[in-house]
Protein backbone atom coordinates (compact mmCIF):
# COMPACT_ATOMS: atom_id res chain seq x y z
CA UNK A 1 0.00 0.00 0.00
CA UNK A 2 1.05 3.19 -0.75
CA UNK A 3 1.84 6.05 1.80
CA UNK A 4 -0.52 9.11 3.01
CA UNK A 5 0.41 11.51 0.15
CA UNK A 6 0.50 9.66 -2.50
CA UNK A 7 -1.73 11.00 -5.02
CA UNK A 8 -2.45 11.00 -8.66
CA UNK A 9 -1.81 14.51 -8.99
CA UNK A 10 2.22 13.69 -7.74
CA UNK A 11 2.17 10.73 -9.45
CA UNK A 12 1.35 12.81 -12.73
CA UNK A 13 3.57 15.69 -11.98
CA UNK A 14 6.05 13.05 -11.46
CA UNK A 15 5.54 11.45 -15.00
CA UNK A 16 5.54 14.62 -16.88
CA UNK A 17 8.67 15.59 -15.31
CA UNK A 18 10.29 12.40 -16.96
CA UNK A 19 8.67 12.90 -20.04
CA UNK A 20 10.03 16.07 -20.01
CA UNK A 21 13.54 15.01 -19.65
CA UNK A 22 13.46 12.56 -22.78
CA UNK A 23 12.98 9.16 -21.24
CA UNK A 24 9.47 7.04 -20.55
CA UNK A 25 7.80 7.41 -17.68
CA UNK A 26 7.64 3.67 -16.01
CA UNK A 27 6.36 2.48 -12.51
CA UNK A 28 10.25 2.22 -11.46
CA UNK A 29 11.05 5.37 -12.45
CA UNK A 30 8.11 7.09 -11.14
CA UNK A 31 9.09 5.29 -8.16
CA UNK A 32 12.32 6.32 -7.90
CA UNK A 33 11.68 10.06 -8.18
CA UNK A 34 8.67 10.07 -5.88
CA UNK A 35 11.21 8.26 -3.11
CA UNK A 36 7.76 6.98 -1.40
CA UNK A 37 4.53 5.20 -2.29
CA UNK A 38 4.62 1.16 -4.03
CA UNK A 39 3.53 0.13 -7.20
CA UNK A 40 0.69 -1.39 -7.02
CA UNK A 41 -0.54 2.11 -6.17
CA UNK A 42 1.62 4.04 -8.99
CA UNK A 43 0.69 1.67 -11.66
CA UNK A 44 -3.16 2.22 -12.10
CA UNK A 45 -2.56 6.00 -11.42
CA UNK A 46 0.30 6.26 -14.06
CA UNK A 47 -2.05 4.14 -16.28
CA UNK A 48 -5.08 6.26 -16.13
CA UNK A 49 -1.89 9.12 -16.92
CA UNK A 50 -1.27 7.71 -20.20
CA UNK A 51 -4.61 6.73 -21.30
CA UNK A 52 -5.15 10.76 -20.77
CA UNK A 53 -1.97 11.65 -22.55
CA UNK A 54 -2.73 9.27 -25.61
CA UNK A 55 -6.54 11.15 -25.86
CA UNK A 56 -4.66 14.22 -25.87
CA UNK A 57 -2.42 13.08 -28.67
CA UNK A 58 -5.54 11.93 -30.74
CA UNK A 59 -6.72 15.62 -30.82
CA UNK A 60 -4.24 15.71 -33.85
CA UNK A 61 -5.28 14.98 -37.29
CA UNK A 62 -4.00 11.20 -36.67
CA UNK A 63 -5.86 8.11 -38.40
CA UNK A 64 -7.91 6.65 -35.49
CA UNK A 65 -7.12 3.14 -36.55
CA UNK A 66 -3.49 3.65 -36.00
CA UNK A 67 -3.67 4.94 -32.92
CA UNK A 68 -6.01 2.31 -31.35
CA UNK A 69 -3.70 -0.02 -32.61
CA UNK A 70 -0.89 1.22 -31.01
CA UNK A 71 -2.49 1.72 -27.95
CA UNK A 72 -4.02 -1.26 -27.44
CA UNK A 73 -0.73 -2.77 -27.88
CA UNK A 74 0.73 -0.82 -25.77
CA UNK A 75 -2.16 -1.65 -22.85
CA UNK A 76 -1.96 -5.14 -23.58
CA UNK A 77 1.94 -5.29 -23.12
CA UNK A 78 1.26 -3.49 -20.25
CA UNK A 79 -1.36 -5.70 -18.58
CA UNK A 80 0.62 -8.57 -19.60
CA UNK A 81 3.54 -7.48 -17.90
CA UNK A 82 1.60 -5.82 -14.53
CA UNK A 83 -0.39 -9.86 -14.35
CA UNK A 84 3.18 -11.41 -14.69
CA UNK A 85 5.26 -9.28 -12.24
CA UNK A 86 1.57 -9.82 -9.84
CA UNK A 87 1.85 -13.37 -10.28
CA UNK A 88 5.47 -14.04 -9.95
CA UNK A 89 5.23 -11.84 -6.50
CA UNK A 90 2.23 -13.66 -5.30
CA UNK A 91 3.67 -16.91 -6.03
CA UNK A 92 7.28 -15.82 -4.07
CA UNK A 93 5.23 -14.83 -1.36
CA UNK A 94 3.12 -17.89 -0.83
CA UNK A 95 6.32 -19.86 -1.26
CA UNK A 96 7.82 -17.72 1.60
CA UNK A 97 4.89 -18.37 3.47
CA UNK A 98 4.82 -21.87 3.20
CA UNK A 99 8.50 -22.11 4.04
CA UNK A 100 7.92 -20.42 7.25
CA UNK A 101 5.43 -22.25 8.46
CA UNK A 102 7.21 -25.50 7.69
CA UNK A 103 10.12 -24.07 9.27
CA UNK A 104 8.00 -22.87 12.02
CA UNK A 105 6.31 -26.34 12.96
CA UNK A 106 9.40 -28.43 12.78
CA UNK A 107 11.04 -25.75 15.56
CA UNK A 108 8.18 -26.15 18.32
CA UNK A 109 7.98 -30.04 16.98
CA UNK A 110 12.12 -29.97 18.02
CA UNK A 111 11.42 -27.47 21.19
CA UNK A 112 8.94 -30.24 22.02
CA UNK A 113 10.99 -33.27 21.58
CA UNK A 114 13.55 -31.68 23.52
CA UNK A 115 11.47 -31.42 26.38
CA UNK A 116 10.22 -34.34 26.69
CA UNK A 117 13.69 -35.76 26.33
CA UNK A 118 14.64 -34.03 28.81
CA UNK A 119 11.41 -35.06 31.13
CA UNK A 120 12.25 -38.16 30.46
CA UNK A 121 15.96 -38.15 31.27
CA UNK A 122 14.66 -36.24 34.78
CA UNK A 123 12.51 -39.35 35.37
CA UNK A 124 15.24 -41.85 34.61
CA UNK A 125 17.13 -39.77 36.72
CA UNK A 126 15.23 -39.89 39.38
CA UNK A 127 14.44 -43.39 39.25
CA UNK A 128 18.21 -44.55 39.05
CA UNK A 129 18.84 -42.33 42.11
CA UNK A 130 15.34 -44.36 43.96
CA UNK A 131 16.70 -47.89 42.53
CA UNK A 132 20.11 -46.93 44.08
CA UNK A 133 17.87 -46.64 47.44
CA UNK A 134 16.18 -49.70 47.07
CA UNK A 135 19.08 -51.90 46.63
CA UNK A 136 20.95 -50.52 49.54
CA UNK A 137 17.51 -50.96 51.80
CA UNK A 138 18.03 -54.70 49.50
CA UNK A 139 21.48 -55.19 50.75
CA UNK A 140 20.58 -54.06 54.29
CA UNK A 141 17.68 -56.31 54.62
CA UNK A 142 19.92 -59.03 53.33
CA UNK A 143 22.30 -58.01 55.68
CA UNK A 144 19.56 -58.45 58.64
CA UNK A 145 18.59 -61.55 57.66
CA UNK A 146 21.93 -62.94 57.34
CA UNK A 147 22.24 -61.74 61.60
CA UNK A 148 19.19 -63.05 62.22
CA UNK A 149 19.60 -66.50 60.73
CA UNK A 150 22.95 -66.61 62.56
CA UNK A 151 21.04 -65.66 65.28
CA UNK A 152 18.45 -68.43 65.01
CA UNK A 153 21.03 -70.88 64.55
CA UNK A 154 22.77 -69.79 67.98
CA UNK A 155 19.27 -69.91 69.65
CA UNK A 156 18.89 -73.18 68.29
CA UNK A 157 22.39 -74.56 69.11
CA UNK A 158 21.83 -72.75 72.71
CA UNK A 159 18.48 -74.72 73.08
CA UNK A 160 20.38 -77.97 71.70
CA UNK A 161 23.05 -77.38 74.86
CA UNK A 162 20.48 -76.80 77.23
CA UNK A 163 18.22 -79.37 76.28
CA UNK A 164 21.95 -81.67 76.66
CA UNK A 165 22.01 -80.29 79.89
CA UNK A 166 18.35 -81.07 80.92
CA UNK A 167 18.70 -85.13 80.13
CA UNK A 168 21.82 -84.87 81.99
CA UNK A 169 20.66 -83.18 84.72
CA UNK A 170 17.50 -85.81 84.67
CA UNK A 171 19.90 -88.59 84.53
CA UNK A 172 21.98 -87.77 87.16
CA UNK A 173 18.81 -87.17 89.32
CA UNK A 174 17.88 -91.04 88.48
CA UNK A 175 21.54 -91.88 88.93
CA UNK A 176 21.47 -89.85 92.24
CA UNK A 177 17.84 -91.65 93.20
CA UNK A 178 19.10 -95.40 92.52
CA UNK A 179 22.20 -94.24 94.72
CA UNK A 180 19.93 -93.22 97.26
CA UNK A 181 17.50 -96.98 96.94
CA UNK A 182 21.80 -98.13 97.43
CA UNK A 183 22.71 -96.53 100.23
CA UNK A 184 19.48 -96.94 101.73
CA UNK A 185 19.18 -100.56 101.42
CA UNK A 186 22.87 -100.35 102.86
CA UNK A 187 21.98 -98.17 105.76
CA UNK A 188 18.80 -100.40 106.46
CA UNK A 189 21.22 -103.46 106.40
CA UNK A 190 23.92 -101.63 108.51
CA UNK A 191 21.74 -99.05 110.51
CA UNK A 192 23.50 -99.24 113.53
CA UNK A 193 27.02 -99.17 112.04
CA UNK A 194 26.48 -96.54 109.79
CA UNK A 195 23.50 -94.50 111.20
CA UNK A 196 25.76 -91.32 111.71
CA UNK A 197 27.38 -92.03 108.17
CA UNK A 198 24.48 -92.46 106.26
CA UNK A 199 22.91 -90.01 107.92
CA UNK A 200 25.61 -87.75 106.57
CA UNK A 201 25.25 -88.93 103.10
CA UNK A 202 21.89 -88.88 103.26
CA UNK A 203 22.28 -84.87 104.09
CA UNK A 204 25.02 -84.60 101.63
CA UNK A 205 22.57 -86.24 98.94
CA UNK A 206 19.92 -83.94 99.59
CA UNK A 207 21.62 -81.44 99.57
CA UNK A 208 22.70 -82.41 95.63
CA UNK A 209 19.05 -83.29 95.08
CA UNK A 210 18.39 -79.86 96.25
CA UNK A 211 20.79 -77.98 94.03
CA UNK A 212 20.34 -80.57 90.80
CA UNK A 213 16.52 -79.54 90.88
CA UNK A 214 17.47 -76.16 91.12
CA UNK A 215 19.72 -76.36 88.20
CA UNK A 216 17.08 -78.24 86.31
CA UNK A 217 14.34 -75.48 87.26
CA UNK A 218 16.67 -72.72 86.19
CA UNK A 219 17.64 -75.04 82.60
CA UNK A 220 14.02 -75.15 82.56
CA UNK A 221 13.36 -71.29 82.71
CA UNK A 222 16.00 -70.39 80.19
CA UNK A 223 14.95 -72.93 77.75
CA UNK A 224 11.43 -71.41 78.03
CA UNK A 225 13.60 -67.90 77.71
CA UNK A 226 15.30 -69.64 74.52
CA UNK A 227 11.93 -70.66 72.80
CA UNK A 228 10.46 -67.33 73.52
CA UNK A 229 13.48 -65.76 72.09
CA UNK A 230 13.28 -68.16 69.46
CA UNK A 231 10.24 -67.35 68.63
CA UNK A 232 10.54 -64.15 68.37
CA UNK A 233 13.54 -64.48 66.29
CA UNK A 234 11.60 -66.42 63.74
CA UNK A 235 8.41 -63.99 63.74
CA UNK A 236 10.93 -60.86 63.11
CA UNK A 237 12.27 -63.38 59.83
CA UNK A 238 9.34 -63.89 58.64
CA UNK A 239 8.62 -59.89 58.64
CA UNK A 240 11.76 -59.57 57.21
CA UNK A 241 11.30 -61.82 54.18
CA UNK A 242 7.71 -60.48 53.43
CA UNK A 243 9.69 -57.01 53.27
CA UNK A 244 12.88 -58.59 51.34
CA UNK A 245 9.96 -60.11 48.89
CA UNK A 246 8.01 -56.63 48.83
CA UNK A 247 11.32 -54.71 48.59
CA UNK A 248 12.62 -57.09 45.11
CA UNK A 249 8.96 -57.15 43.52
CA UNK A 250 9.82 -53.30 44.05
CA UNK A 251 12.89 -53.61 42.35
CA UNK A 252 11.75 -55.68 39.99
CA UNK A 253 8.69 -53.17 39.13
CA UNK A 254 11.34 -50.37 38.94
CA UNK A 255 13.45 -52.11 36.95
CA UNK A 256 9.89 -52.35 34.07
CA UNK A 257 10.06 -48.80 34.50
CA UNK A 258 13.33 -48.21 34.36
CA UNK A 259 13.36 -50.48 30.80
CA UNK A 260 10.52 -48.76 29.67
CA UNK A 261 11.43 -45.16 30.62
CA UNK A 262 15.12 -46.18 28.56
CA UNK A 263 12.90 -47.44 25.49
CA UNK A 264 10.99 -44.05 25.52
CA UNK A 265 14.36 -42.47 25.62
CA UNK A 266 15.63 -43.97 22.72
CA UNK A 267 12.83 -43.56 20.85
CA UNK A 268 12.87 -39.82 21.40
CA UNK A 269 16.16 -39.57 20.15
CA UNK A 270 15.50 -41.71 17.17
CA UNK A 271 12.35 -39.21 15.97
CA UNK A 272 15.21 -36.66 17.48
CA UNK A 273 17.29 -37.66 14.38
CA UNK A 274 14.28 -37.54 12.30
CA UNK A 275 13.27 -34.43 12.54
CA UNK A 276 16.87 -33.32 12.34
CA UNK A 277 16.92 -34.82 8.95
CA UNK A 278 13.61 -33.19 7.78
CA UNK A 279 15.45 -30.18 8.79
CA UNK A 280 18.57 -30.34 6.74
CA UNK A 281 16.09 -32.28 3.95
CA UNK A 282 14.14 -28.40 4.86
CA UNK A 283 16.78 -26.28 4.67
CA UNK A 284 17.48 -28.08 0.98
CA UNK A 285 14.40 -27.43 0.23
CA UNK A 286 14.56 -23.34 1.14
CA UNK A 287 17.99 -23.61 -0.46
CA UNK A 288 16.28 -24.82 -3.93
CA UNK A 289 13.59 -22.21 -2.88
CA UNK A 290 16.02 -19.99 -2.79
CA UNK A 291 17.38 -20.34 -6.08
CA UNK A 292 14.17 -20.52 -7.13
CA UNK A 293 13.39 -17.03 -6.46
CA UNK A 294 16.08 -16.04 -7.44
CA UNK A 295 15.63 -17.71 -10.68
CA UNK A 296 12.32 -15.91 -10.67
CA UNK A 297 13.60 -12.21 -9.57
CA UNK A 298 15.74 -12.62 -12.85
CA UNK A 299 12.46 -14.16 -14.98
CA UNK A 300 11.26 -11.02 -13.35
CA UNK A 301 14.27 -8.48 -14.48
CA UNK A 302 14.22 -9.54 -17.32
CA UNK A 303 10.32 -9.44 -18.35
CA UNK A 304 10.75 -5.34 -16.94
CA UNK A 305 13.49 -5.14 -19.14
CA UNK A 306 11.59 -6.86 -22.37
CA UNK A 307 8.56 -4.49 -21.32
CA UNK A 308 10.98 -1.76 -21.15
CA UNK A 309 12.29 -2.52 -24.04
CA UNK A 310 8.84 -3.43 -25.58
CA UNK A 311 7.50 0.26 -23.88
CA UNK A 312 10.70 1.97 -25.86
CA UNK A 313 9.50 -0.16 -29.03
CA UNK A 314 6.29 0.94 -29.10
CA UNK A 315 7.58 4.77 -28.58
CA UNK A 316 9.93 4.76 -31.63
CA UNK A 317 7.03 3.00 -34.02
CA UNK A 318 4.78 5.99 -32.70
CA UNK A 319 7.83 8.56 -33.49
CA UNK A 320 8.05 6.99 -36.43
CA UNK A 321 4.39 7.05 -37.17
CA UNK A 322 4.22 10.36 -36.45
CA UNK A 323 7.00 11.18 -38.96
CA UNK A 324 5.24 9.19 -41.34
CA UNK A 325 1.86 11.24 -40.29
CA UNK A 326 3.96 14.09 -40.63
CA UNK A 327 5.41 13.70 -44.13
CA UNK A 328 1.67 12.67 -45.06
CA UNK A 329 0.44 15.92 -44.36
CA UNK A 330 3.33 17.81 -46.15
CA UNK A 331 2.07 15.32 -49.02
CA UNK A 332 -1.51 16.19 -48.98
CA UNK A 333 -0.20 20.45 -48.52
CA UNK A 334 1.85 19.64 -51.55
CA UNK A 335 -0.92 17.84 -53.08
CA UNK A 336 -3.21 20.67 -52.45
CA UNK A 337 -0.76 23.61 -53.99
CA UNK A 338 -0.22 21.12 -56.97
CA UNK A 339 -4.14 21.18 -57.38
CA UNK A 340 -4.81 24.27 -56.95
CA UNK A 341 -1.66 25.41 -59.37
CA UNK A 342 -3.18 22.69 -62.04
CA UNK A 343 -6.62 23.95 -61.50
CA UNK A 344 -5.04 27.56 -62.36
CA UNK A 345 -3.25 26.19 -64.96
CA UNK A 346 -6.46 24.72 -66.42
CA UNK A 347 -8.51 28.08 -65.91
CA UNK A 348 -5.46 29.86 -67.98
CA UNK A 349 -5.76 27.65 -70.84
């Protein structure tokens, strides 16, 4: 569009001013004097300009055929020319369009792919850093049921002595009671003799009896300690292989993920790749573009130089013409003074 200011009236001052200087007024130069305004704004006005000179020019005593030739050859070179430079610029236009669009997309579909690449590396990230967590809690569980198995086994190898000591103890209390049905068969055969004696041993065997049962009672209490302990040993290894199995079907799910998470990955950077070889297969493409407008700006030089040329063409065959027109009319004045002289000539006679 042209700028405020731009008018007909400057456009024709403009033209006449070039005419007046001996060279044809065209959009460029119009242009270039003016210093403002476009040409699809000067064109119609400096149009309209030349249809009006032209009429003026048929107020001489030119054959109309000749000059409706001309000028409708000069109109038609001129719409052919204003349709081809229109199309040429339309069609470089849409083709710049449609290259920044493409070029447009395939950025946000990069920006976009490089976001999610680098979601995803975030998550793997953060799910190496939680695997790393859940084998050390692995390891320490392992470790705690490694103690606690040694543990059980020293339980059980503690209830094993004990349980040695308890038939010992039991069978040196039968050993100690048969003694006793001894000596007491002795000291009922040899009461008299050995009253103060057995008497004595008697004493001295209750007084094992006494301390054997206590022995016993106490094996007794700490095996009962034992088995509690034991117990407890075994309920706190059960909990700690449900949470060893919880903790690897954990691992095991983290691992999917993990799998998963590095098949995303590579995926990304394999439509990564893609799209970086739709881009250099793009920037081909604007390349050929490229030279394909620039094949076009010089299609488009050099139709404005053939309609230049074509413009100056048309000029010299209407110079010409009006030499010719020219030279007619000295004919016909010539004509007319031969006439008239004959016709004198004739009246003489």
């Amino acid at each position: 569009m042209a700028r405020g200011g731009v008018t007909y009236t400057d456009i024709a001052n403009a033209a006449e001013t070039i005419k007046n200087a001996g060279k044809n007024p065209t959009v460029d130069r119009v242009l270039s004097h003016l210093g403002t305004g476009s040409k699809s704004t000067i064109g119609p006005h400096l149009k309209n300009w030349k249809l009006q000179h032209t009429e003026v020019r048929e107020s001489n005593d030119l054959p109309l055929d000749i000059l409706n030739v001309v000028r409708e050859l000069h109109q038609r070179l001129q719409l052919q020319a204003d349709d081809k430079v229109q199309q040429t610029e339309q069609r470089i236009a849409d083709l710049s369009a449609e290259r920044d669009e493409e070029v447009k997309a395939l950025e946000n579909q990069i920006a976009s792919l490089k976001q999610a690449l680098n979601d995803t590396t975030e998550q793997r990230d953060a799910l190496a850093a939680e695997n790393k967590k859940l084998r050390k809690a692995l390891n320490e569980a392992d470790l705690n049921a490694v103690k606690l198995e040694s543990k059980v086994k020293s339980g059980a190898q503690l209830i094993s002595q004990l349980t040695t000591s308890k038939n010992e103890g039991i069978h040196q209390i039968k050993l100690l009671h048969e003694q006793q049905e001894h000596y007491q068969l002795k000291m009922a055969q040899e009461r008299t003799r050995e009253r103060a004696e057995s008497q004595a041993i008697k004493t001295q065997l209750n007084t094992q009896i006494t301390e054997q049962s206590r022995q016993l009672v106490a094996a007794d209490e700490r095996y009962k300690e034992n088995r509690n302990e034991y117990k407890e040993i075994l309920s706190a290894k059960t909990e700690t292989d449900k949470a060893l199995q919880t903790l690897q079907c954990d691992y095991a799910k983290k691992e999917t993920t993990n799998k998963s998470i590095s098949a995303q990955l590579e995926q990304c950077k394999n439509d990564l790749l893609q799209l970086q070889n739709e881009s250099r297969k793009l920037s081909q493409l604007n390349l050929t573009q490229s030279n394909q407008l620039a094949a076009l700006s010089s299609e488009l030089s050099l139709l404005k130089e053939a309609l230049d040329k074509a413009k100056l063409d048309a000029e010299k065959a209407h110079d010409r013409f009006m030499l010719q027109t020219d030279e007619y009319q000295i004919v016909c004045q010539e004509k007319s003074v031969l006439q008239a002289q004959l016709k004198l000539l004739q009246d003489t006679l």
